[in-house]
PDB file of N, CA and C in Angstrom:
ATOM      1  N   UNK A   1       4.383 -11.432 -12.988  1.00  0.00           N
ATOM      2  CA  UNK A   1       4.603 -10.401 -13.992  1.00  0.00           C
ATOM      3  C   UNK A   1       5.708  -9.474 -13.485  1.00  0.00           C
ATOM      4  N   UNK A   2       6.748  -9.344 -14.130  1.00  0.00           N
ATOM      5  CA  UNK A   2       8.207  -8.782 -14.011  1.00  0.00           C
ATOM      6  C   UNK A   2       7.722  -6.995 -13.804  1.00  0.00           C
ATOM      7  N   UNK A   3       6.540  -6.320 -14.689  1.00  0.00           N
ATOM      8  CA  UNK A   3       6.771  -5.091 -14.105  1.00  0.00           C
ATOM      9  C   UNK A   3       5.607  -5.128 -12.779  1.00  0.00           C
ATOM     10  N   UNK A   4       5.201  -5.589 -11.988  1.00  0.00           N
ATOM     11  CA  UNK A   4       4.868  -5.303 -11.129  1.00  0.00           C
ATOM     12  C   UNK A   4       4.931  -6.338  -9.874  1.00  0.00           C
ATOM     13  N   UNK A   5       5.999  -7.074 -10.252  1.00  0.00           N
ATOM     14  CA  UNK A   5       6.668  -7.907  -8.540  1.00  0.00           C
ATOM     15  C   UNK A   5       7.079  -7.370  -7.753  1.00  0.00           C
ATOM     16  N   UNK A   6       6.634  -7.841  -6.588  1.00  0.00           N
ATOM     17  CA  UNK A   6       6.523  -7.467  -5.165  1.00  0.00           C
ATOM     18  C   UNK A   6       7.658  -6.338  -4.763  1.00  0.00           C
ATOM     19  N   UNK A   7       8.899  -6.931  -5.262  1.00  0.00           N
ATOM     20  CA  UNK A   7      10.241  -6.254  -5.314  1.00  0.00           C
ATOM     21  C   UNK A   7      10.256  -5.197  -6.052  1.00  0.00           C
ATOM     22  N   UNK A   8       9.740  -5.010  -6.753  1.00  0.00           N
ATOM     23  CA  UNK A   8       9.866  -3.371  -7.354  1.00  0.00           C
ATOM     24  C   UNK A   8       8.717  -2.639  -6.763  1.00  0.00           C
ATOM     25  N   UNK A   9       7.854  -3.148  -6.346  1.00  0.00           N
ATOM     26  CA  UNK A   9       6.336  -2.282  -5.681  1.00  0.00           C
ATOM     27  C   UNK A   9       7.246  -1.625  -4.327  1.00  0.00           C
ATOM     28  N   UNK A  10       7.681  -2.402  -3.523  1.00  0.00           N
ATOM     29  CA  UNK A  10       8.252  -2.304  -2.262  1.00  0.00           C
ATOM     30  C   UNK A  10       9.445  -1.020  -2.598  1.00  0.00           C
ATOM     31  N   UNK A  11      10.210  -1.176  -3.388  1.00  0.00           N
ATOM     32  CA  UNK A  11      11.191  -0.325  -3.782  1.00  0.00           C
ATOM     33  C   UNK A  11      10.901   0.764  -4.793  1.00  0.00           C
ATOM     34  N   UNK A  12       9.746   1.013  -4.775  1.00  0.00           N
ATOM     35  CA  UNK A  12       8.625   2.288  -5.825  1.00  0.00           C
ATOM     36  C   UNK A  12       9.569   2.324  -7.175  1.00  0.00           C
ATOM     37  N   UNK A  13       9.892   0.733  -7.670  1.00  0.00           N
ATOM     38  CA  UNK A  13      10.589   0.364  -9.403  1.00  0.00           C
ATOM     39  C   UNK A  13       9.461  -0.185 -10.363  1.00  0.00           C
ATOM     40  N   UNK A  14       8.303  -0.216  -9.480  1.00  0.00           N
ATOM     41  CA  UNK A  14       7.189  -0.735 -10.445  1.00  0.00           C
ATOM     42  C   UNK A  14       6.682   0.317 -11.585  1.00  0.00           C
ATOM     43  N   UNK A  15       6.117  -0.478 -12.522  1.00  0.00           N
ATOM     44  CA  UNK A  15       5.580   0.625 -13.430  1.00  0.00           C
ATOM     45  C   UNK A  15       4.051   0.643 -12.790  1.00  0.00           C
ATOM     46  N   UNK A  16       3.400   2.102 -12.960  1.00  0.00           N
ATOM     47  CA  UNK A  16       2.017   2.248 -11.902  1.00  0.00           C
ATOM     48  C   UNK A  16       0.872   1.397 -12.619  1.00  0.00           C
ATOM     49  N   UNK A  17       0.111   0.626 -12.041  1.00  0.00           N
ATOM     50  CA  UNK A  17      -0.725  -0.384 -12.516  1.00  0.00           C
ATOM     51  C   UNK A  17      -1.552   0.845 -13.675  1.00  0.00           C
ATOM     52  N   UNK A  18      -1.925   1.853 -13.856  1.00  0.00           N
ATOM     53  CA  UNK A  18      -2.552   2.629 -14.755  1.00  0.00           C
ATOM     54  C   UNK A  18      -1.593   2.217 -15.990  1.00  0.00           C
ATOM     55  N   UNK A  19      -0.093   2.253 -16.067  1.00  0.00           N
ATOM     56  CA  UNK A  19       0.530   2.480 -17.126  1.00  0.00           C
ATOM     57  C   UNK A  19       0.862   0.851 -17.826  1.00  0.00           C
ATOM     58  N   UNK A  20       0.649   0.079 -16.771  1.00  0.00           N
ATOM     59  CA  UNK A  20       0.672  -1.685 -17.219  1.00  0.00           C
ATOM     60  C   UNK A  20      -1.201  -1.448 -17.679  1.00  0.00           C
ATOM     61  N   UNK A  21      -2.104  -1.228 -17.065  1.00  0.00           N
ATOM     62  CA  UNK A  21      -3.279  -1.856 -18.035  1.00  0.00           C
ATOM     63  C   UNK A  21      -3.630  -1.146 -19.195  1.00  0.00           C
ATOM     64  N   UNK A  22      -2.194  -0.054 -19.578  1.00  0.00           N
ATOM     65  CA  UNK A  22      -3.053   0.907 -21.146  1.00  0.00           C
ATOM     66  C   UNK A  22      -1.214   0.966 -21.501  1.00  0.00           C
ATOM     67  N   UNK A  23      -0.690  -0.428 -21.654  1.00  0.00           N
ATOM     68  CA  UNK A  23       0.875  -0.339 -22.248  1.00  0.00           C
ATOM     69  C   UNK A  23       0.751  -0.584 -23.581  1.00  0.00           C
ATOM     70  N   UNK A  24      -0.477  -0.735 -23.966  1.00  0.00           N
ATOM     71  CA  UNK A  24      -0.198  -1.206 -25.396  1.00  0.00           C
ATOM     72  C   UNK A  24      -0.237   0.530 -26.399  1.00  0.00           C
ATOM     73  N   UNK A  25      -0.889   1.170 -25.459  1.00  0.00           N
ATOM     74  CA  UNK A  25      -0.915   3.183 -26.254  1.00  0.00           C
ATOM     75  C   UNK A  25       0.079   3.422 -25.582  1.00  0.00           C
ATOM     76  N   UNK A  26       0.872   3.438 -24.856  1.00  0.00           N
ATOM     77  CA  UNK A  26       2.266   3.813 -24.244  1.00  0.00           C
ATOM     78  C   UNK A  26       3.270   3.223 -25.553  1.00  0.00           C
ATOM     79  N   UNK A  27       3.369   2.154 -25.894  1.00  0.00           N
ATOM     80  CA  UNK A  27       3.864   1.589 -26.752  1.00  0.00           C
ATOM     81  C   UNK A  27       4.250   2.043 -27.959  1.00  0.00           C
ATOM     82  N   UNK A  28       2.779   2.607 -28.520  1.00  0.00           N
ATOM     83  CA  UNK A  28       2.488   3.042 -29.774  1.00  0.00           C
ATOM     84  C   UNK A  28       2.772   4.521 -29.640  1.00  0.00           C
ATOM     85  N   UNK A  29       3.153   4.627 -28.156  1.00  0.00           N
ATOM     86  CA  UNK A  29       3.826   6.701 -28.505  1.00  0.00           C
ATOM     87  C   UNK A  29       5.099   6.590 -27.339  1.00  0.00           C
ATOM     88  N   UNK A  30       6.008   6.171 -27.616  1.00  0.00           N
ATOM     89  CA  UNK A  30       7.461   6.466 -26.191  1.00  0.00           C
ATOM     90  C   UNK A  30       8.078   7.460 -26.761  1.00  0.00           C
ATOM     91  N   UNK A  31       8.233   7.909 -25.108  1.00  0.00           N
ATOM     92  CA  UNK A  31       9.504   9.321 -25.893  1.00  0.00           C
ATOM     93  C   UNK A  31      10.443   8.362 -26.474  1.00  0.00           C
ATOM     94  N   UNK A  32      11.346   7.455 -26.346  1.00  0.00           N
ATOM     95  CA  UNK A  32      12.192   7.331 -27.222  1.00  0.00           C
ATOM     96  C   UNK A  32      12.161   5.617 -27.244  1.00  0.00           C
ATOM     97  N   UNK A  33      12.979   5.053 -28.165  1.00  0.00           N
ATOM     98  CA  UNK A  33      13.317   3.647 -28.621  1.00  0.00           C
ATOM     99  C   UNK A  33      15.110   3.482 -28.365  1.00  0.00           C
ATOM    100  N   UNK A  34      15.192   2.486 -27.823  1.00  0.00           N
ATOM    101  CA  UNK A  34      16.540   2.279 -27.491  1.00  0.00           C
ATOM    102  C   UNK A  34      16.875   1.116 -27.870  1.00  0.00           C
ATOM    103  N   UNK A  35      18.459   0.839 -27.992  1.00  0.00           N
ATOM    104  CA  UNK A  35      18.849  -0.540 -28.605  1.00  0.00           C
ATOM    105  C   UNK A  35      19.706  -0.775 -27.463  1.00  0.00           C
ATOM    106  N   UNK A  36      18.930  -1.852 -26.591  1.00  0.00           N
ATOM    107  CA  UNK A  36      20.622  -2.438 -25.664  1.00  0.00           C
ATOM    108  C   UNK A  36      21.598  -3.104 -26.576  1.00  0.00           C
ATOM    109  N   UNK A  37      22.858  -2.289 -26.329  1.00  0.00           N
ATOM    110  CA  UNK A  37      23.568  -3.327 -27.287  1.00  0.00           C
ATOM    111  C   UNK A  37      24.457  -4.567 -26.568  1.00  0.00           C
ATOM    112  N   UNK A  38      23.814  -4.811 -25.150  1.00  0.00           N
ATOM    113  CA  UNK A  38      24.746  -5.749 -24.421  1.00  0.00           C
ATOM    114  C   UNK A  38      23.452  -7.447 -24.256  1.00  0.00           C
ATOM    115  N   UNK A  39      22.338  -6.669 -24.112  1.00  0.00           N
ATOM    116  CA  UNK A  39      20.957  -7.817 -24.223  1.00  0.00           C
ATOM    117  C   UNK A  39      20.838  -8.051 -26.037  1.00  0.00           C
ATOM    118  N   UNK A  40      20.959  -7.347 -26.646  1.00  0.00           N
ATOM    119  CA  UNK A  40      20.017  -7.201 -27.963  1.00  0.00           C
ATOM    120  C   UNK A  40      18.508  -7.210 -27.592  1.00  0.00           C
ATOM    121  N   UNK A  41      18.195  -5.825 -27.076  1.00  0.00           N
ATOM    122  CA  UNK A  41      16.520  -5.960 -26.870  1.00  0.00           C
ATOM    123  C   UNK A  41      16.390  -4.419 -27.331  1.00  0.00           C
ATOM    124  N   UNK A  42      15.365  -3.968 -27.677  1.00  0.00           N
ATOM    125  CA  UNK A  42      14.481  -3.169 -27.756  1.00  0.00           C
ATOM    126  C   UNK A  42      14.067  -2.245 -26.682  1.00  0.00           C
ATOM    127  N   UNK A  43      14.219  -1.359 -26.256  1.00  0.00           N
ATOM    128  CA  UNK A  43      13.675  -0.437 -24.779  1.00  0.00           C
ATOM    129  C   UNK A  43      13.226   0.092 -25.055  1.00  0.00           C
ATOM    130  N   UNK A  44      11.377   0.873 -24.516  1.00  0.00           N
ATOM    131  CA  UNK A  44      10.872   1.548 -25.352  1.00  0.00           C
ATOM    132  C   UNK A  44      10.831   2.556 -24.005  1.00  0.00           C
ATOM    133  N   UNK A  45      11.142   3.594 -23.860  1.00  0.00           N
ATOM    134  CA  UNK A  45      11.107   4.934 -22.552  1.00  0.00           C
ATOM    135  C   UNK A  45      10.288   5.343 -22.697  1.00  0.00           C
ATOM    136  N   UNK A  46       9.165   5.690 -21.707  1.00  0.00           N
ATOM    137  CA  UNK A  46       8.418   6.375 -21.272  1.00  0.00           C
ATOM    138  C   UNK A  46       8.378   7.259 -20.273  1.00  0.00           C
ATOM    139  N   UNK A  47       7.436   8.567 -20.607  1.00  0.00           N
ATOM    140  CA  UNK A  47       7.562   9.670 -19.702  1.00  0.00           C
ATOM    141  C   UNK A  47       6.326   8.740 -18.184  1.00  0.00           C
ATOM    142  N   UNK A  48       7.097   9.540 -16.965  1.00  0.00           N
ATOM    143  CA  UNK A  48       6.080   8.941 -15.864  1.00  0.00           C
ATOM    144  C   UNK A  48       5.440  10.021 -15.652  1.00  0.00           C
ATOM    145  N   UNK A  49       3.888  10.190 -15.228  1.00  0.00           N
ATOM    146  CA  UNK A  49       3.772  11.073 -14.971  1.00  0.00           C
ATOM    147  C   UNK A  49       3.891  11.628 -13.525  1.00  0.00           C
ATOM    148  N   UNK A  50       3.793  13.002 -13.247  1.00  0.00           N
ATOM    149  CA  UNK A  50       4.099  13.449 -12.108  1.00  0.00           C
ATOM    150  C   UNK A  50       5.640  13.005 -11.714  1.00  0.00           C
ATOM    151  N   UNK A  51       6.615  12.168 -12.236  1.00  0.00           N
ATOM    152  CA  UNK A  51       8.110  12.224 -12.393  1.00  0.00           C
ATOM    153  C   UNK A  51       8.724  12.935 -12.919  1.00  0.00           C
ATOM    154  N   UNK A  52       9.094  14.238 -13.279  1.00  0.00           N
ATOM    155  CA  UNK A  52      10.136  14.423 -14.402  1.00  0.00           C
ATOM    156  C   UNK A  52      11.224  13.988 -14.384  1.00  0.00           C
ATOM    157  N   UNK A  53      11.759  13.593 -13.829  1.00  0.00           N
ATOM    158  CA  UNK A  53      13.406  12.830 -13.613  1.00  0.00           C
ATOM    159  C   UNK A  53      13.366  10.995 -13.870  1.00  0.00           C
ATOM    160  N   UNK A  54      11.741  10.649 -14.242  1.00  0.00           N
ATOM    161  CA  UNK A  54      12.200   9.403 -13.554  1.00  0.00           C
ATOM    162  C   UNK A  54      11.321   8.657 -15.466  1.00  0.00           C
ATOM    163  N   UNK A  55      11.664   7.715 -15.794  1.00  0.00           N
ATOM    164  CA  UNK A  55      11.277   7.126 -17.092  1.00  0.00           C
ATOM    165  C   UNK A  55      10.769   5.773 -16.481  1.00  0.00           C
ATOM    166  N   UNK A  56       9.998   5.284 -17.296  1.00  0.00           N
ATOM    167  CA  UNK A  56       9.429   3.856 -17.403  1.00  0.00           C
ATOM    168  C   UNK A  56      10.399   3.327 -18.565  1.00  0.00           C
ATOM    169  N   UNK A  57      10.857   2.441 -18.376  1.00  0.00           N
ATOM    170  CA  UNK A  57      11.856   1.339 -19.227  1.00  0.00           C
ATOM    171  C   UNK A  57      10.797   0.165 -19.513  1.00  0.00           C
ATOM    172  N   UNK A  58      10.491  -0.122 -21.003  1.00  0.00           N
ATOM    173  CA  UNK A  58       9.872  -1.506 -21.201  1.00  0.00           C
ATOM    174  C   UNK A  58      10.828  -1.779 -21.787  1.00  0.00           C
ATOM    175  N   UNK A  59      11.260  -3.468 -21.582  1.00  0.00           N
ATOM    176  CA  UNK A  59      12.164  -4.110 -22.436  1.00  0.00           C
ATOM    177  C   UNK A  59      11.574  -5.015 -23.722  1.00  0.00           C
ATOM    178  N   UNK A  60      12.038  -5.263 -24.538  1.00  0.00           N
ATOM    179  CA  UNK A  60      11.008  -6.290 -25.446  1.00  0.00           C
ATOM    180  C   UNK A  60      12.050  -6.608 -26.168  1.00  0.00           C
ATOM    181  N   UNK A  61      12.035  -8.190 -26.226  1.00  0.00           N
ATOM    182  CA  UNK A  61      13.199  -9.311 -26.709  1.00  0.00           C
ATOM    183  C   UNK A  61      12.749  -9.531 -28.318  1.00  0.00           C
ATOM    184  N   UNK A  62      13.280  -9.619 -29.218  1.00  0.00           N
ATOM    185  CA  UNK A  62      13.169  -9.683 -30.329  1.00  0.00           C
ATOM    186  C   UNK A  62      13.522 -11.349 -30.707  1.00  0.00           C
ATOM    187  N   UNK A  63      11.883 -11.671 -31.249  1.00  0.00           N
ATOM    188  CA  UNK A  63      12.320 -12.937 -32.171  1.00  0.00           C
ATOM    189  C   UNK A  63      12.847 -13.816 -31.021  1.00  0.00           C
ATOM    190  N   UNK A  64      12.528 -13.651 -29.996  1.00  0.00           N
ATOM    191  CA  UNK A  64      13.237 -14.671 -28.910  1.00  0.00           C
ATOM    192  C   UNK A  64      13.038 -16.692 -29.442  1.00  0.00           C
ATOM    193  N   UNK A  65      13.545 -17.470 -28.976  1.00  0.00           N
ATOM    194  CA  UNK A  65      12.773 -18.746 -28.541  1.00  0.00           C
ATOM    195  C   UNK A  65      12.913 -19.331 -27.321  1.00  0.00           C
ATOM    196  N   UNK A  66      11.379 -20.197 -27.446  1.00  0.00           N
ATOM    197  CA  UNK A  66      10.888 -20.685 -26.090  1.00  0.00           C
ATOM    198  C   UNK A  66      12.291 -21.101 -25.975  1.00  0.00           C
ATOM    199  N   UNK A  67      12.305 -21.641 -24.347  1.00  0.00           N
ATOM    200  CA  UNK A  67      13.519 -22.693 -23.840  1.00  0.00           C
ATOM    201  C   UNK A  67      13.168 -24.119 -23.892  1.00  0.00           C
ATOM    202  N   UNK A  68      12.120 -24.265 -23.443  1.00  0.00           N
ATOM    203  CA  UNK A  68      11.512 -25.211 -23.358  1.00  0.00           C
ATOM    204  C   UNK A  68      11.172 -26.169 -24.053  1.00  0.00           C
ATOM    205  N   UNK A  69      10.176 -25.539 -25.246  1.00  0.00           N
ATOM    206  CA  UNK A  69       9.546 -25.935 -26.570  1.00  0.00           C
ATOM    207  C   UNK A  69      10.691 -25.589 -27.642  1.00  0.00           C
ATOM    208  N   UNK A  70      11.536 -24.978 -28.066  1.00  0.00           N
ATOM    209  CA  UNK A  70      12.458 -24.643 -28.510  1.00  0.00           C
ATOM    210  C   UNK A  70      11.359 -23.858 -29.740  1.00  0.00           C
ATOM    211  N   UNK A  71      10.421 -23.234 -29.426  1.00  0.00           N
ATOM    212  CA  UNK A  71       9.985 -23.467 -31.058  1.00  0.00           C
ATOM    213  C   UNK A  71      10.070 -21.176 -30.990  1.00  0.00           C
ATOM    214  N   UNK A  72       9.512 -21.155 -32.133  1.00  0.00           N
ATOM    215  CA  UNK A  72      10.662 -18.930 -31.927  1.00  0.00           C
ATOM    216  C   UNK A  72       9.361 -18.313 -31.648  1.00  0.00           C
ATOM    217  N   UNK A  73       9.200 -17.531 -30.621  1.00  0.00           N
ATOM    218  CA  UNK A  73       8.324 -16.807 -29.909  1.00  0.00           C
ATOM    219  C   UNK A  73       8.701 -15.171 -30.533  1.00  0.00           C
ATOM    220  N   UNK A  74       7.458 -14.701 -31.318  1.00  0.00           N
ATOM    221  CA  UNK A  74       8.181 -13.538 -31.308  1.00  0.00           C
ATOM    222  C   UNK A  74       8.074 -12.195 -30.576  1.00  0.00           C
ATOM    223  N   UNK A  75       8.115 -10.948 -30.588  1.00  0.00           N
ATOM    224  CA  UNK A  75       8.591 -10.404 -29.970  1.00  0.00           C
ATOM    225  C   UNK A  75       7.826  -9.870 -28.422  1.00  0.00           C
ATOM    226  N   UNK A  76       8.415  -9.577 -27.193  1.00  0.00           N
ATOM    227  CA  UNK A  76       7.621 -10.065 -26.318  1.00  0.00           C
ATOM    228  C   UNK A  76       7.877  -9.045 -24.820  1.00  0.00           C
ATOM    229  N   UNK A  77       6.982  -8.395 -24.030  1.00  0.00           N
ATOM    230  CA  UNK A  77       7.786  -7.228 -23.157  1.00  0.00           C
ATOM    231  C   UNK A  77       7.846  -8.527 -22.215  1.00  0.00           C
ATOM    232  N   UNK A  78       9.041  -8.392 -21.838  1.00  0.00           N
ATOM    233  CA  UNK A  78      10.396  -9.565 -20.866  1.00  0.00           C
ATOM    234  C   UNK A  78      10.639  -8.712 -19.782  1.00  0.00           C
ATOM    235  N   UNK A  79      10.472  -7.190 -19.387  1.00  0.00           N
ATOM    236  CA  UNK A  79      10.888  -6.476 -18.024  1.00  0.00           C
ATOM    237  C   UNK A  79      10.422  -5.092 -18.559  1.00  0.00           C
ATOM    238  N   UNK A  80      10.110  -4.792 -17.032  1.00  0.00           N
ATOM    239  CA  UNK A  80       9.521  -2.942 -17.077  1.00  0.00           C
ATOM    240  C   UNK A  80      10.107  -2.488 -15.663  1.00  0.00           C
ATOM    241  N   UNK A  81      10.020  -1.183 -15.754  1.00  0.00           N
ATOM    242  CA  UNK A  81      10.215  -0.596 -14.298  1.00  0.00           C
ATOM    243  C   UNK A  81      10.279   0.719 -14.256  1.00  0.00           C
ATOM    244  N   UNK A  82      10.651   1.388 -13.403  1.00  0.00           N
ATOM    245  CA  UNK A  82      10.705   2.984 -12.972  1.00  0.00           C
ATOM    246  C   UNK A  82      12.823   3.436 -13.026  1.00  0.00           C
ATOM    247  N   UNK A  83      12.863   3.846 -13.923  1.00  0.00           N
ATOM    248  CA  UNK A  83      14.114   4.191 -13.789  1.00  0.00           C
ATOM    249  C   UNK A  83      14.841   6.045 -13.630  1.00  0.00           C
ATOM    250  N   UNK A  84      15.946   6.042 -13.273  1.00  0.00           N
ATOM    251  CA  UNK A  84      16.337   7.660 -13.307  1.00  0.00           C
ATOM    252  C   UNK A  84      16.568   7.915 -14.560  1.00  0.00           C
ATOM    253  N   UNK A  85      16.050   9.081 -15.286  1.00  0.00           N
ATOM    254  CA  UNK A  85      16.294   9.273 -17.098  1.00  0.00           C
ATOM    255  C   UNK A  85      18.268   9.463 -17.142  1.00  0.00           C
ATOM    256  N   UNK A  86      18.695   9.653 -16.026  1.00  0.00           N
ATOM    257  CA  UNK A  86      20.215   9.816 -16.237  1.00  0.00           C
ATOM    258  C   UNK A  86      20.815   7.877 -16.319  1.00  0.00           C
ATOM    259  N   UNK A  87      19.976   6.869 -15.853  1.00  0.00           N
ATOM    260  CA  UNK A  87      20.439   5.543 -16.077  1.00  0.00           C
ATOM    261  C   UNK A  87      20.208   5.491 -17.537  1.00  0.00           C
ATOM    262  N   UNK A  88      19.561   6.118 -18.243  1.00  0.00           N
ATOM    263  CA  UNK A  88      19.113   5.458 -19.774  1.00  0.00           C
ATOM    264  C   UNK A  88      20.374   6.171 -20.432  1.00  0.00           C
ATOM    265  N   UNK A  89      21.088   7.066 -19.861  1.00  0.00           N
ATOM    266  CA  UNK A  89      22.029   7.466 -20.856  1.00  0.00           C
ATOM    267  C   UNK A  89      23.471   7.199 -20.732  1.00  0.00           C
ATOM    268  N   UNK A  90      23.504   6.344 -20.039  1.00  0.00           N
ATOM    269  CA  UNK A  90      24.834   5.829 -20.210  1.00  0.00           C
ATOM    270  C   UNK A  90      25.464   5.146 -21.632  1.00  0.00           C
ATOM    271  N   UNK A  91      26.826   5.807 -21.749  1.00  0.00           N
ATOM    272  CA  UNK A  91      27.627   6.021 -22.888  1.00  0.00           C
ATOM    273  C   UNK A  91      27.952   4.256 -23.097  1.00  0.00           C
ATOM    274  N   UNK A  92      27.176   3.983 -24.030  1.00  0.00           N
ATOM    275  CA  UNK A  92      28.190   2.157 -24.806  1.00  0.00           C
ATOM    276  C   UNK A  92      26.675   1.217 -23.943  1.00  0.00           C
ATOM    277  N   UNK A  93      25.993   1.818 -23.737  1.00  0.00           N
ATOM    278  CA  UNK A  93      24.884   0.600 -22.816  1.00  0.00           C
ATOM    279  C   UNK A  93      23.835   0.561 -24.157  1.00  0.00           C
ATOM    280  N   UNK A  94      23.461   2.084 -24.367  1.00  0.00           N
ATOM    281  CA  UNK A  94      22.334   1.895 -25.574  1.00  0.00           C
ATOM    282  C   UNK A  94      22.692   2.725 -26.730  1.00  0.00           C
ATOM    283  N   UNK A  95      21.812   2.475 -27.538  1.00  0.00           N
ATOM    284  CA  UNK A  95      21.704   3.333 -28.801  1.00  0.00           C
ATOM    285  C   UNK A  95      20.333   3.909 -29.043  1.00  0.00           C
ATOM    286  N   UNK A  96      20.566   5.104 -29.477  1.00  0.00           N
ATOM    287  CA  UNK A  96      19.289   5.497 -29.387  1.00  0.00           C
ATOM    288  C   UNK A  96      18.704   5.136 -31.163  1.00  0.00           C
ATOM    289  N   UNK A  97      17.654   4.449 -31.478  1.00  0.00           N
ATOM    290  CA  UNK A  97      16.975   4.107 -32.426  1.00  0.00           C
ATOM    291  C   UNK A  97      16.097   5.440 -32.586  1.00  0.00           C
ATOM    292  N   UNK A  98      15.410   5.888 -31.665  1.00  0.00           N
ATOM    293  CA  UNK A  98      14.192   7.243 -32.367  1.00  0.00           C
ATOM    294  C   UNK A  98      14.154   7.914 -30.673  1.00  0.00           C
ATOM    295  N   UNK A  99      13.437   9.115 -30.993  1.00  0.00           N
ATOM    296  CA  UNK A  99      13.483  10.038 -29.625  1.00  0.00           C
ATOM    297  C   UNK A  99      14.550  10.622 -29.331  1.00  0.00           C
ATOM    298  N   UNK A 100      14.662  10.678 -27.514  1.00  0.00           N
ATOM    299  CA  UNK A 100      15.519  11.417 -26.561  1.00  0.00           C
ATOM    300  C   UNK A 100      15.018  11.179 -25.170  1.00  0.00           C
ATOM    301  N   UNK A 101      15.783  10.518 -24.500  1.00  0.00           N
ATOM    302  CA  UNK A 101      15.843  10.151 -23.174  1.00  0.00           C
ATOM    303  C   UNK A 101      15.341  11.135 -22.486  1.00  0.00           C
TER     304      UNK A 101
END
């Protein structure tokens, strides 16, 4: 599972196992919705707590399909992590759909 491999635990980029086993009410309230416009995915930001500087990034691929099975999987969280709220605002990376970073 992409938000909590070894490599982001080690490098404190994981999202905190509290906020992976209750992501589905994180979901249903992010400070904001973002559009990568270089992936075409969905980012939904979350406040961390006890961070103020620092956001949870979920990614979620839209309408993807399998590789494999070729058959269309739809939409699906593909990466999470701990990011600085000044990475989410870089100028031409996203768009903001709803909220504020």
């Amino acid at each position: 599972l992409h938000l909590r491999e070894t490599r982001k635990v080690k490098n404190l980029t994981a999202l905190p196992l509290e906020m992976v086993k209750k992501l589905p009410a994180f979901l249903n309230a992010p400070k904001a919705v973002l559009w990568d416009t270089h992936r075409q995915n969905l980012v939904y930001v979350l406040d961390v707590p006890g961070y103020p500087d620092m956001r949870a990034k979920i990614v979620v691929r839209l309408g993807d399909v399998e590789k494999r099975s070729k058959r269309q999987i739809h939409n699906w969280v593909v990466n999470g992590g701990i990011v600085s709220a000044t990475d989410l605002s870089k100028p031409g990376t996203w768009e903001v759909v709803t909220g504020a970073v």
